[in-house]
Protein backbone atom coordinates (compact mmCIF):
# COMPACT_ATOMS: atom_id res chain seq x y z
CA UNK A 1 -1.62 24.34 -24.33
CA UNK A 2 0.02 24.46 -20.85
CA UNK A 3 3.70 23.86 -20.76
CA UNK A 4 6.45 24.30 -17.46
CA UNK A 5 8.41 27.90 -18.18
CA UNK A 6 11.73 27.69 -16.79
CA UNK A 7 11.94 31.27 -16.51
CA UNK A 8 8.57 31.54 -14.85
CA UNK A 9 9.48 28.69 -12.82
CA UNK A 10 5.57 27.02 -12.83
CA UNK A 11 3.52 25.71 -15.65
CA UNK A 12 1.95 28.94 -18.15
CA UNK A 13 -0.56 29.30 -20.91
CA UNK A 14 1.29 29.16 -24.05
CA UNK A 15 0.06 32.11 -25.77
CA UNK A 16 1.99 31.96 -28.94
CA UNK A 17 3.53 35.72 -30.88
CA UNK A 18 1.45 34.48 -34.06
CA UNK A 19 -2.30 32.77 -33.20
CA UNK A 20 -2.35 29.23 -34.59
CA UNK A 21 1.29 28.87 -35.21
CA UNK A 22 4.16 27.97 -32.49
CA UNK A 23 7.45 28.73 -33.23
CA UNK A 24 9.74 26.05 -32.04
CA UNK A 25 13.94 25.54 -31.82
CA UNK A 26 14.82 22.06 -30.01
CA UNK A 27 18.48 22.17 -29.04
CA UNK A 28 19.97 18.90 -31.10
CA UNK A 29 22.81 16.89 -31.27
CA UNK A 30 26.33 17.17 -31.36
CA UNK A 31 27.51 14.87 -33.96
CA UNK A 32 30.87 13.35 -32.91
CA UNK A 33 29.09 10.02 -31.48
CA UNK A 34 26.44 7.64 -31.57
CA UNK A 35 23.80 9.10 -29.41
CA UNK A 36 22.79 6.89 -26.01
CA UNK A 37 20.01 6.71 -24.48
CA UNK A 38 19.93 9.69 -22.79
CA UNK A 39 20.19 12.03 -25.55
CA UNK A 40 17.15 9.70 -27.59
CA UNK A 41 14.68 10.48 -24.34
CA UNK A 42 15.13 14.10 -25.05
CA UNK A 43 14.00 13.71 -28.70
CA UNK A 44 11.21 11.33 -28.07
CA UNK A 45 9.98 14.32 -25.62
CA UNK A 46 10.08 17.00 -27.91
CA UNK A 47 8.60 14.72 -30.90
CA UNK A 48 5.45 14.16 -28.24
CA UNK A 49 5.54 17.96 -28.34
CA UNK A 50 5.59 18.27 -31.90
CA UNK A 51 2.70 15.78 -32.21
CA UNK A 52 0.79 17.24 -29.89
CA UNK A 53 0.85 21.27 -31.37
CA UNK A 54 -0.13 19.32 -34.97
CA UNK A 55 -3.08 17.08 -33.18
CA UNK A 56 -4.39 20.47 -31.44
CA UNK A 57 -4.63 22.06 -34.63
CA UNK A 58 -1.39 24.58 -34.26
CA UNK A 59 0.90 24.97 -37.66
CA UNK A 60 4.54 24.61 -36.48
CA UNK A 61 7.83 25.96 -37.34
CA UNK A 62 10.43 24.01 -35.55
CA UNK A 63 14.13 23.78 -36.18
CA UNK A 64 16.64 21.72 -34.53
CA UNK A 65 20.39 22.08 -35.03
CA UNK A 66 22.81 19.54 -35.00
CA UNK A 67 26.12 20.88 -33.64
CA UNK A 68 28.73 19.94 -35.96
CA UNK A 69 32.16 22.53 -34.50
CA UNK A 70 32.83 24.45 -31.14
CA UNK A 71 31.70 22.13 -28.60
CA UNK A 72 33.98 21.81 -26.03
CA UNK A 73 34.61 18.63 -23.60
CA UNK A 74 33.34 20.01 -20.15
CA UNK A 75 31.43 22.86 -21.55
CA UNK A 76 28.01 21.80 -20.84
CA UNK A 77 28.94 21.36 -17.03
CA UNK A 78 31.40 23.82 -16.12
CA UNK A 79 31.45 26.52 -18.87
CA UNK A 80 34.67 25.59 -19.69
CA UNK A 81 35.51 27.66 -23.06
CA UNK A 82 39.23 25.61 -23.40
CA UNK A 83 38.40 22.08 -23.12
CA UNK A 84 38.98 19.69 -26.53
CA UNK A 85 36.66 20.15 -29.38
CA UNK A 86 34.56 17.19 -29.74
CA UNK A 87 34.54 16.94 -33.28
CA UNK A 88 38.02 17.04 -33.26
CA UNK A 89 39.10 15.25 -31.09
CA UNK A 90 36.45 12.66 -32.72
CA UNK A 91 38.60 12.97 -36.23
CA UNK A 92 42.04 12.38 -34.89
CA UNK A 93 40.68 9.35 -32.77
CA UNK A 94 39.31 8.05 -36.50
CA UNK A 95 41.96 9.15 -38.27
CA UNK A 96 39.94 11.50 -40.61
CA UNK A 97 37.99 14.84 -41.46
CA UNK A 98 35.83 16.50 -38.93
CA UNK A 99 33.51 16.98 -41.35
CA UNK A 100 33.47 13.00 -41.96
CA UNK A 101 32.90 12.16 -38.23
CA UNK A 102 29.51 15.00 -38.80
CA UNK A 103 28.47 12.72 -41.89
CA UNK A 104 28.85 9.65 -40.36
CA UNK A 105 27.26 10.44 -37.16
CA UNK A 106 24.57 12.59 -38.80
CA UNK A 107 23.76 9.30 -40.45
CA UNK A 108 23.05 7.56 -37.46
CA UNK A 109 20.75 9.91 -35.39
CA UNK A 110 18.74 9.66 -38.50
CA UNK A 111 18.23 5.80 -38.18
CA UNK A 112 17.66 6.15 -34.22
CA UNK A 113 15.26 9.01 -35.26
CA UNK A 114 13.64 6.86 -38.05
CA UNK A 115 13.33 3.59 -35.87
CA UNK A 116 11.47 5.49 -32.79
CA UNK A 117 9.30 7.14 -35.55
CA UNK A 118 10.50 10.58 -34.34
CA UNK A 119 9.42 13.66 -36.90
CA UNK A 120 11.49 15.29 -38.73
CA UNK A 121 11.46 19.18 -38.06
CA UNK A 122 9.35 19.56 -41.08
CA UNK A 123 6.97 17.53 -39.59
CA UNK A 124 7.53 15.17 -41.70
CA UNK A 125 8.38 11.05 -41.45
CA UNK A 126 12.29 10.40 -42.52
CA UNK A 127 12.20 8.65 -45.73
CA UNK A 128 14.72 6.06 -46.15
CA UNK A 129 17.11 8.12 -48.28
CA UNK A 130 17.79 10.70 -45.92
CA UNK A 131 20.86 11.27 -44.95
CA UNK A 132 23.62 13.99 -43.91
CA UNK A 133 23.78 15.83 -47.44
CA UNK A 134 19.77 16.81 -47.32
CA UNK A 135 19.22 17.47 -43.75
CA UNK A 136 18.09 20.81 -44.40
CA UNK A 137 15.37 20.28 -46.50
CA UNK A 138 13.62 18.38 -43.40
CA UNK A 139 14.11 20.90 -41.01
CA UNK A 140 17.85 20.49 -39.58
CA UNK A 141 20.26 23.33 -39.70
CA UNK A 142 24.15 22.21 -39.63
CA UNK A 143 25.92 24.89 -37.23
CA UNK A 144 28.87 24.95 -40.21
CA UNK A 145 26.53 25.88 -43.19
CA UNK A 146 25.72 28.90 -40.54
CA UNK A 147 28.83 30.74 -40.09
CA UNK A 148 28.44 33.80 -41.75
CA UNK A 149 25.13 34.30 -39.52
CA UNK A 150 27.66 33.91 -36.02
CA UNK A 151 29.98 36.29 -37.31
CA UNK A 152 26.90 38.91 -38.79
CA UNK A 153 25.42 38.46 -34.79
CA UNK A 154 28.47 38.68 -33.17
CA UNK A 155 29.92 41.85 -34.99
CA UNK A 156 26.37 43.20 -34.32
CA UNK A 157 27.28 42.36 -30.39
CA UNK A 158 30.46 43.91 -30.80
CA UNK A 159 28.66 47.39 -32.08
CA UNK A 160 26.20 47.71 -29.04
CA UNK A 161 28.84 47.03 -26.53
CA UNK A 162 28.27 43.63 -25.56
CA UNK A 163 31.96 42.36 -26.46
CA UNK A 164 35.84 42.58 -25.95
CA UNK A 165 38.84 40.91 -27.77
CA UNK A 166 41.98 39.43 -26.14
CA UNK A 167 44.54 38.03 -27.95
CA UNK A 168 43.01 34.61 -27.91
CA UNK A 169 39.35 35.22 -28.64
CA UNK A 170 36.09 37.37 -28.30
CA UNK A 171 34.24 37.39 -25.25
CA UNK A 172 30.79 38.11 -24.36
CA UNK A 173 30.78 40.41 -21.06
CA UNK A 174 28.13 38.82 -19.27
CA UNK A 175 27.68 41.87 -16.22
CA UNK A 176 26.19 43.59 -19.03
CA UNK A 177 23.35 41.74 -18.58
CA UNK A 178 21.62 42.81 -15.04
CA UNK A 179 19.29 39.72 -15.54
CA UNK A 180 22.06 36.95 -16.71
CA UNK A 181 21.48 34.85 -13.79
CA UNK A 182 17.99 35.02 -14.07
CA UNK A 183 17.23 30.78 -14.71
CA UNK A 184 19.35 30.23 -11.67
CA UNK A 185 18.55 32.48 -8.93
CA UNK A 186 22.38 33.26 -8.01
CA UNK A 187 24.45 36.38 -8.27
CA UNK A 188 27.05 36.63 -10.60
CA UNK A 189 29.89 36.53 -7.76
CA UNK A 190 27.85 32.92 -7.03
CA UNK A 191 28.33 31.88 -9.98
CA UNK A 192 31.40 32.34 -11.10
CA UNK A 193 32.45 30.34 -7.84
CA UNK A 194 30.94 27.47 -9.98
CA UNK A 195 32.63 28.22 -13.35
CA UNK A 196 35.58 25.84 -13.85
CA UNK A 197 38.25 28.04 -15.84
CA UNK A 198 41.69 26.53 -16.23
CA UNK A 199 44.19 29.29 -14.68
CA UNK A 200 46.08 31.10 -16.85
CA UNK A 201 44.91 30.02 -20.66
CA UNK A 202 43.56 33.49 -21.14
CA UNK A 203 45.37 35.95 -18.94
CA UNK A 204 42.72 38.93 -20.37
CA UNK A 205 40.11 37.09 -19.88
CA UNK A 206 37.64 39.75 -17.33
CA UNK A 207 35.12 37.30 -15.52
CA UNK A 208 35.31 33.50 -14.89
CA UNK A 209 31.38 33.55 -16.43
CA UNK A 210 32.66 35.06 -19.59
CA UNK A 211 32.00 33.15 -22.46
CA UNK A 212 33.66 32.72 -26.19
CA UNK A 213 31.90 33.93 -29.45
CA UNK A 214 34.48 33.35 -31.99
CA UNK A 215 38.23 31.09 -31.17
CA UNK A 216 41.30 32.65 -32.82
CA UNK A 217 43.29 30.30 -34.20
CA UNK A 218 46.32 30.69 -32.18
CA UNK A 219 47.56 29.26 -29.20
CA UNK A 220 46.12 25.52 -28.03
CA UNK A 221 43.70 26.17 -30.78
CA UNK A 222 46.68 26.70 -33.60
CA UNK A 223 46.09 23.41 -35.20
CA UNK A 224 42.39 23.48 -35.01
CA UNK A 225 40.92 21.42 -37.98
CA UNK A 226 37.80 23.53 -38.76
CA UNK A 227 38.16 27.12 -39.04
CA UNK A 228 36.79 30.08 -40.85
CA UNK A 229 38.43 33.71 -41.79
CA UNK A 230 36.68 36.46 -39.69
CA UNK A 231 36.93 40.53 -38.81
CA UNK A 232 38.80 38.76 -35.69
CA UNK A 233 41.30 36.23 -37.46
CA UNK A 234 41.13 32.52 -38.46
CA UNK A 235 38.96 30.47 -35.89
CA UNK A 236 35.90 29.08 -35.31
CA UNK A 237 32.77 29.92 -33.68
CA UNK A 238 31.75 29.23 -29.63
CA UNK A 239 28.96 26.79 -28.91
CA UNK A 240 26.62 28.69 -27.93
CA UNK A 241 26.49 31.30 -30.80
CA UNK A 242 25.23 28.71 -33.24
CA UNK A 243 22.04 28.33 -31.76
CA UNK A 244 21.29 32.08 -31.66
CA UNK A 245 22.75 32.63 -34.87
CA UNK A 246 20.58 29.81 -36.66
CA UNK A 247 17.26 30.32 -34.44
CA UNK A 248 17.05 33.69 -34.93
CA UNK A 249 17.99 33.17 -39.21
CA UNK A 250 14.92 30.81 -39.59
CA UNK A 251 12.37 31.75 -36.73
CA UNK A 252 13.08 35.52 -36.54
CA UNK A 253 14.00 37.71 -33.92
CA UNK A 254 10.81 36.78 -31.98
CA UNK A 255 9.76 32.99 -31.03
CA UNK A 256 7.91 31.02 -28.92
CA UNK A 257 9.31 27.66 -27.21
CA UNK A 258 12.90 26.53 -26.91
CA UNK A 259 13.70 23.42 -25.56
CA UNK A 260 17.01 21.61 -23.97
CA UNK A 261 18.07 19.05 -21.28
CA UNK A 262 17.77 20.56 -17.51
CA UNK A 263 21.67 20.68 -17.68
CA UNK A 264 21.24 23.26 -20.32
CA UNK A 265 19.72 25.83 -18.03
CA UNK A 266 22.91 27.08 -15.99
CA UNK A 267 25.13 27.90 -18.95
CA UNK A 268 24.42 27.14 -22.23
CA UNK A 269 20.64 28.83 -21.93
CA UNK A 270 21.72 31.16 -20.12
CA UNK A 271 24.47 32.31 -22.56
CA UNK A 272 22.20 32.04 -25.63
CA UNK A 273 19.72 34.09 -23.64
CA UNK A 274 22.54 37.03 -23.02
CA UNK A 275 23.74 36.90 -27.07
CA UNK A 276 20.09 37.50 -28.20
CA UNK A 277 19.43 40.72 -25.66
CA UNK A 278 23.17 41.86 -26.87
CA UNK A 279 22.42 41.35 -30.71
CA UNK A 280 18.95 42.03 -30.69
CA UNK A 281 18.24 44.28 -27.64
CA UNK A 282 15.45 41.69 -26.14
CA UNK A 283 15.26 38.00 -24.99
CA UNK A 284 14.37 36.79 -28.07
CA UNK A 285 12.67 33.64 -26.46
CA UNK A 286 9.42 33.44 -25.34
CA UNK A 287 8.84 30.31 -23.30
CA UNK A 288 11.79 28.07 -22.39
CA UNK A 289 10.86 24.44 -22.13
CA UNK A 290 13.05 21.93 -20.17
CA UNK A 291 13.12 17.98 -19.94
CA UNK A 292 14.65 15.99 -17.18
CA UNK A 293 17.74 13.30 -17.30
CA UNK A 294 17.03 9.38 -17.47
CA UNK A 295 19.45 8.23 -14.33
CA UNK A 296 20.88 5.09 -13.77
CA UNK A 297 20.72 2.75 -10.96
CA UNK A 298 23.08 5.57 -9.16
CA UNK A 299 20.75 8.48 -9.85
CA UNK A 300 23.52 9.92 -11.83
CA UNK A 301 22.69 11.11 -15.59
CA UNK A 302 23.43 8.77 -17.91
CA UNK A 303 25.90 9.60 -20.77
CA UNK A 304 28.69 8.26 -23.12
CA UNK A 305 31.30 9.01 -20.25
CA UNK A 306 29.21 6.69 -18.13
CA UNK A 307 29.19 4.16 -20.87
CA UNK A 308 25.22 4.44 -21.15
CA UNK A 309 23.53 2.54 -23.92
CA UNK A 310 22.74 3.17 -27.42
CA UNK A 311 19.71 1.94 -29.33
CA UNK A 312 21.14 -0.79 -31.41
CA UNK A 313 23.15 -1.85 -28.39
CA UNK A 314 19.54 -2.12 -26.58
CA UNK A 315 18.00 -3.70 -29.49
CA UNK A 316 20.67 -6.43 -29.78
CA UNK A 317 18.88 -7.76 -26.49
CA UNK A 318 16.31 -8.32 -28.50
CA UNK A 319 13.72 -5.03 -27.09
CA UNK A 320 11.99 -3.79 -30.12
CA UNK A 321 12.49 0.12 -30.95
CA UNK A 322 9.01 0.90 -29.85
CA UNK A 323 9.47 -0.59 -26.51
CA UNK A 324 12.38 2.35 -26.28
CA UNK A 325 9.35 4.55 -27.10
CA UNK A 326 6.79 3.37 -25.17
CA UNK A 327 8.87 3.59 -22.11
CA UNK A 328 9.98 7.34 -22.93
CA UNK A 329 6.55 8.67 -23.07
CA UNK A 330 4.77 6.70 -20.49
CA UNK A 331 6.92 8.96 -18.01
CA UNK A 332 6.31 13.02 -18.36
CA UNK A 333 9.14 14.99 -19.72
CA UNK A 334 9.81 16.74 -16.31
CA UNK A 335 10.22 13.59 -14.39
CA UNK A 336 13.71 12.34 -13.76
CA UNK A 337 13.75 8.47 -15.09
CA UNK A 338 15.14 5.56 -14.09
CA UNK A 339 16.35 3.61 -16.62
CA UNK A 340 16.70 -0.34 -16.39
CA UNK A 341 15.97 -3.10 -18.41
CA UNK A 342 12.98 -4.31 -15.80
CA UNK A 343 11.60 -1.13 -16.12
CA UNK A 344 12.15 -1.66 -20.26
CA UNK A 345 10.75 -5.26 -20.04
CA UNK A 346 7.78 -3.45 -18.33
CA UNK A 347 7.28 -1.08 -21.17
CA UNK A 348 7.60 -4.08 -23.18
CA UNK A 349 4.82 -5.88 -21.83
CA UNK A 350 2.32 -2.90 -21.85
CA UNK A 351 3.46 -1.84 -25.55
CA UNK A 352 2.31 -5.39 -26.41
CA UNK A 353 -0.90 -5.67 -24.01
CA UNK A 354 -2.25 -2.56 -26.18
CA UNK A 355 -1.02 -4.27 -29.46
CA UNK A 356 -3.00 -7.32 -28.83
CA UNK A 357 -6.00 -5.23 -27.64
CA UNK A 358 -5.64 -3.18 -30.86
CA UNK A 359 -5.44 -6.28 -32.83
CA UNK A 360 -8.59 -7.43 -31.27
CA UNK A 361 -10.60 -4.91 -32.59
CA UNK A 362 -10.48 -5.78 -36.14
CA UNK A 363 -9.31 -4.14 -39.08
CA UNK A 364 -12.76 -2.29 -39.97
CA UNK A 365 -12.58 1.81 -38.35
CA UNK A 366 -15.31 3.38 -37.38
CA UNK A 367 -16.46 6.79 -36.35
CA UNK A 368 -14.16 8.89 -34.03
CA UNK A 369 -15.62 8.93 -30.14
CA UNK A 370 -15.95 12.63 -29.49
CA UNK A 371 -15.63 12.65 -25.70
CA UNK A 372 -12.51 10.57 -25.40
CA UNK A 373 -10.93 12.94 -28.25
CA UNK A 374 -12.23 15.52 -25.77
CA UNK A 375 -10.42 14.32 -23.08
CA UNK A 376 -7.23 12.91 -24.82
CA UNK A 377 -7.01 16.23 -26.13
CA UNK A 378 -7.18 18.17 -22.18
CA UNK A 379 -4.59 15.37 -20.92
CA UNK A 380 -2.14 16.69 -23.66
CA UNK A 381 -2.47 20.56 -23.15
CA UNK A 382 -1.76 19.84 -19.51
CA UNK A 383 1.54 19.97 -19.53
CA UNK A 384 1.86 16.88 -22.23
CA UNK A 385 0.05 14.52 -19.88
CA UNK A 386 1.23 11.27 -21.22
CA UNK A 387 0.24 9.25 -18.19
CA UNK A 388 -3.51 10.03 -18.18
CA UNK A 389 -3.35 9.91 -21.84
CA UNK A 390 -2.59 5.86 -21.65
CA UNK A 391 -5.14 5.62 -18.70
CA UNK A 392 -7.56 7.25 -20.97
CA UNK A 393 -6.29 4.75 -23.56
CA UNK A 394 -7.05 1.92 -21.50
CA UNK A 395 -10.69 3.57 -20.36
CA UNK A 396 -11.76 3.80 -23.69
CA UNK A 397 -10.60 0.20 -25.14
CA UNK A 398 -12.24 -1.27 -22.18
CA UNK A 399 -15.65 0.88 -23.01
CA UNK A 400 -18.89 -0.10 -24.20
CA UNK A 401 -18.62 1.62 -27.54
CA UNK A 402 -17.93 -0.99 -30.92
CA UNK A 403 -14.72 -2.04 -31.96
CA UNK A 404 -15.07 -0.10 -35.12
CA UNK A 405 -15.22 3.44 -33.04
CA UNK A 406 -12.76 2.17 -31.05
CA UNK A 407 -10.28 1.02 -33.65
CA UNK A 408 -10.89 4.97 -35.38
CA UNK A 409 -10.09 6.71 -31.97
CA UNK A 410 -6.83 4.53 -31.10
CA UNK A 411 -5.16 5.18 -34.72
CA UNK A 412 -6.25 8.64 -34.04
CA UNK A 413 -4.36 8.68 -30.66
CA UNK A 414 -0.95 7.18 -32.19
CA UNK A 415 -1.03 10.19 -34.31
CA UNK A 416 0.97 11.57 -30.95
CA UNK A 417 2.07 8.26 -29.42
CA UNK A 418 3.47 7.49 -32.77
CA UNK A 419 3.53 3.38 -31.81
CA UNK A 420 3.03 2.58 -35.39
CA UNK A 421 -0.42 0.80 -34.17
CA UNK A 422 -1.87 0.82 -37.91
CA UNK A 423 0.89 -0.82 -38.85
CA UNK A 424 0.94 -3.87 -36.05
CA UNK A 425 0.22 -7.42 -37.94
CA UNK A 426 -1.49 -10.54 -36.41
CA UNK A 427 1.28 -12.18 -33.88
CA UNK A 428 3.49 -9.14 -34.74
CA UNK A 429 6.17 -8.44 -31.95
CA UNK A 430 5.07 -12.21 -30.54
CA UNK A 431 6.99 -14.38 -32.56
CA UNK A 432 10.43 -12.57 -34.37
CA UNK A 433 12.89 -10.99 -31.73
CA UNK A 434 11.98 -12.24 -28.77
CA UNK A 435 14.54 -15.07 -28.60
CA UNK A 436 17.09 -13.10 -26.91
CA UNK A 437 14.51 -11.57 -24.05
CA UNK A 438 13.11 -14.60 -23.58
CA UNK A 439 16.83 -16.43 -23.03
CA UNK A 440 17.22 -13.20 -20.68
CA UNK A 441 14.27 -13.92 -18.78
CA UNK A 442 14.71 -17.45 -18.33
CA UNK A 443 18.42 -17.17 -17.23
CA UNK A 444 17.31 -14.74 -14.44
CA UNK A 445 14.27 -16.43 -13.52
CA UNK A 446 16.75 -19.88 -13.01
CA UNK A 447 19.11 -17.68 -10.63
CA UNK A 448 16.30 -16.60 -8.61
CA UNK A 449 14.69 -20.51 -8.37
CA UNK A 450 18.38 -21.51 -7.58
CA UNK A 451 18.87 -18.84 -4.73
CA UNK A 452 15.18 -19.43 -3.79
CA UNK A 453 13.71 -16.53 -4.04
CA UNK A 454 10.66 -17.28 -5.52
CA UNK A 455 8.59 -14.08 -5.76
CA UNK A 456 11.00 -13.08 -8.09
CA UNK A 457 11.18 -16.34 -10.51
CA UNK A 458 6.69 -15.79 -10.51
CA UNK A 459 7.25 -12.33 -10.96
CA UNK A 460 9.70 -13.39 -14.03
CA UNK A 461 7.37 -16.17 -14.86
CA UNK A 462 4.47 -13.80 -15.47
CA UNK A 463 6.74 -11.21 -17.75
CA UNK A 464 7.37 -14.04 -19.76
CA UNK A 465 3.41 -14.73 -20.19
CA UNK A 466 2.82 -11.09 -20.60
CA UNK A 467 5.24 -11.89 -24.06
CA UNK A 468 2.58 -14.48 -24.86
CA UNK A 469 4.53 -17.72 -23.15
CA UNK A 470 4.02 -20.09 -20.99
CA UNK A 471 7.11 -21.98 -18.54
CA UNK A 472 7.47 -25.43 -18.10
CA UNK A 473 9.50 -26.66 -15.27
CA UNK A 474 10.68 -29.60 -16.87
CA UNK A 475 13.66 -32.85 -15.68
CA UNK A 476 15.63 -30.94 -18.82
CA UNK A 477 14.79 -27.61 -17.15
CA UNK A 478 13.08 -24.54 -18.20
CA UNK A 479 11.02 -24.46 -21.51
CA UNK A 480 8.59 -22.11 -22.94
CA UNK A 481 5.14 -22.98 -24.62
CA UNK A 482 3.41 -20.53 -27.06
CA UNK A 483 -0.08 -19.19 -25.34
């Protein structure tokens, strides 16, 4: 398997610490809001991932955290230690508990997760009855059932060095780490040029870059709603201790991939790589694994401050989940994406193309076709080759071989496109739900006829037949005719 190392900056051989088994921690979510769209692409990637290490015949441990205390508004862009806390800030916008904004928003990434057939970290499907109280049986680790493991790493920081206290918190001293800049490129002075620090909150605070283990409870953080005794006082923990205290408790002091959003690389990875060489005297990390943003129409990243999308908002419009999947793998994980809804109406229309070719082939399976398994398995340890896995796709349904060995070798396929295509019914995806795209469609196509542009009503006309309609231009107007 061949995956892009941040650190190495080009795509390496994953040669795993254990042979046969990849370690794995995907950076998760933090629970004080429905996720958008964004956030879902990042999971979809690192599910393709997953699927992939099980198809090639790897056993993996993976663990992903969901962030439930210490993660600051402007933190993931500035390293901004004093910001709000999301979670509570969350709660007082609610009117109640932290903890109940976790469990209710816990809640829902599992029904995004279960609708876009993402794996659990077990490796398992989400049954039904999953929910916030039994996360960790599947996989998830909650950053407040890890506390004692943040305090146990960061008093073992404190002992080697790594540390200092102020009145207000404990800091990790980042220039004792020659390397810290070392995803980047920059110098430290660089850097903390680009750290955001808001003048004066902590007077004894040494270097802009600086970052907070453990938040007294004193100060702006007085009133904080979640917080824990420690050897430092009442407070909570920092952001990015959780994810070195909880990878680190369930994958060991050595593992192989870690994963994140590119905006992830300049401070959060960065600090989580400087905590594990101060607790444990080495990086800790093996291969650090990155996936691009989806943009909007401006280039600029979507997210919740942007007012970007969330999945039941998208499937109101009447897209099916797996069109929201089908779009998110068809582009490889390093490859910023634009997001639209042409360019979801387009996934649309090739999720149901394959359907219909799938459904063509019968219900009998054959016997697997061992040189397109060959090849579907080279496209994926290339750097999770998605694209020339769906050309091979299409190569191999349009082949000479029978429909039975055909049938055998899709289903074995959507093992890591996870499309659910043994589940796909005659006329399934055809008939229910397609109202609203189809009143979409029409509306849009009328605009265009009306301002006369034309290529764009036959380019609308032919989505619309790619859904399995035909138009008529009637004296009543538009109409559509079942194929």
């Amino acid at each position: 398997m061949k995956l892009y190392s941040t650190l190495d900056k080009k795509i390496v051989e994953i040669e795993p610490n254990n042979d046969g088994v990849i370690s794995m921690y995907n950076c998760g979510p933090t629970v004080y809001y429905r996720m958008h769209l964004g956030n879902i692409r990042a999971y979809v990637n690192w599910d393709i991932l997953h699927r992939a290490l099980l198809y090639l015949g790897y056993k993996v441990n993976r663990v992903m955290n969901i962030t439930d205390v210490g993660h600051m508004t402007s933190q993931d862009d500035f390293g901004d230690d004093f910001g709000e806390d999301k979670m509570d800030r969350q709660a007082e916008r609610e009117g109640v508990e932290p903890i109940d904004i976790a469990n209710k928003y816990i809640n829902t990434v599992l029904d995004d997760y279960r609708a876009l057939h993402i794996l659990a970290p077990n490796g398992k499907e989400i049954p039904e009855d999953l929910n916030h109280e039994n996360v960790s049986e599947y996989g998830w680790t909650r950053a407040t059932e890890y506390i004692e493991e943040m305090i146990e790493i960061i008093k073992r920081m404190e002992e080697r060095g790594y540390t200092y206290e102020t009145d207000q918190a404990i800091y990790f001293d980042v220039t004792k780490i020659p390397d810290y800049t070392i995803f980047t490129g920059q110098k430290l002075e660089e850097k903390n040029v680009g750290v955001r620090e808001e003048v004066g909150v902590d007077p004894d605070k040494r270097n802009p870059a600086d970052f907070v283990l453990w938040m007294k409870k004193v100060g702006k953080y007085e009133d904080h709603l979640m917080n824990w005794p420690s050897p430092w006082g009442d407070g909570f923990p920092g952001w990015h201790i959780e994810c070195s205290a909880m990878g680190t408790a369930i994958l060991g002091e050595n593992f192989d991939i870690h994963t994140g959003g590119i905006d992830h690389i300049p401070v959060h990875h960065a600090n989580e790589r400087a905590q594990n060489i101060g607790a444990f005297g080495h990086p800790v990390v093996k291969y650090w694994v990155h996936n691009e943003w989806l943009v909007n129409k401006d280039d600029e990243k979507l997210s919740k401050s942007k007012g970007a999308d969330t999945l039941p908002e998208i499937l109101e419009l009447g897209y099916d989940p797996m069109d929201v999947r089908y779009l998110f793998i068809s582009v490889g994980y390093r490859v910023k994406m634009n997001f639209s809804l042409e360019a979801l109406d387009g996934a649309r229309n090739s999720r149901l193309a394959l359907e219909k070719k799938v459904l063509e082939l019968g219900e009998k399976k054959g016997n697997l076709l061992p040189k397109y398994v060959e090849s579907f398995k080279k496209e994926l340890e290339n750097n999770l080759n998605i694209s020339g896995v769906l050309a091979l796709v299409n190569e191999m349904l349009k082949s000479e071989n029978t429909d039975e060995d055909k049938l055998a070798t899709i289903l074995d396929f959507d093992r890591v496109l996870g499309l659910g295509l043994d589940n796909i019914k005659k006329d399934e995806g055809y008939s229910e739900g397609d109202s609203a795209t189809l009143d979409r469609l029409l509306k849009e196509r009328l605009e265009a006829r009306e301002n006369k542009d034309y290529a764009k009503a036959d380019s609308i006309r032919d989505q619309i037949a790619e859904l399995g309609y035909k138009v008529i231009d009637g004296p009543d107007g538009q109409s559509v005719e079942r194929i």
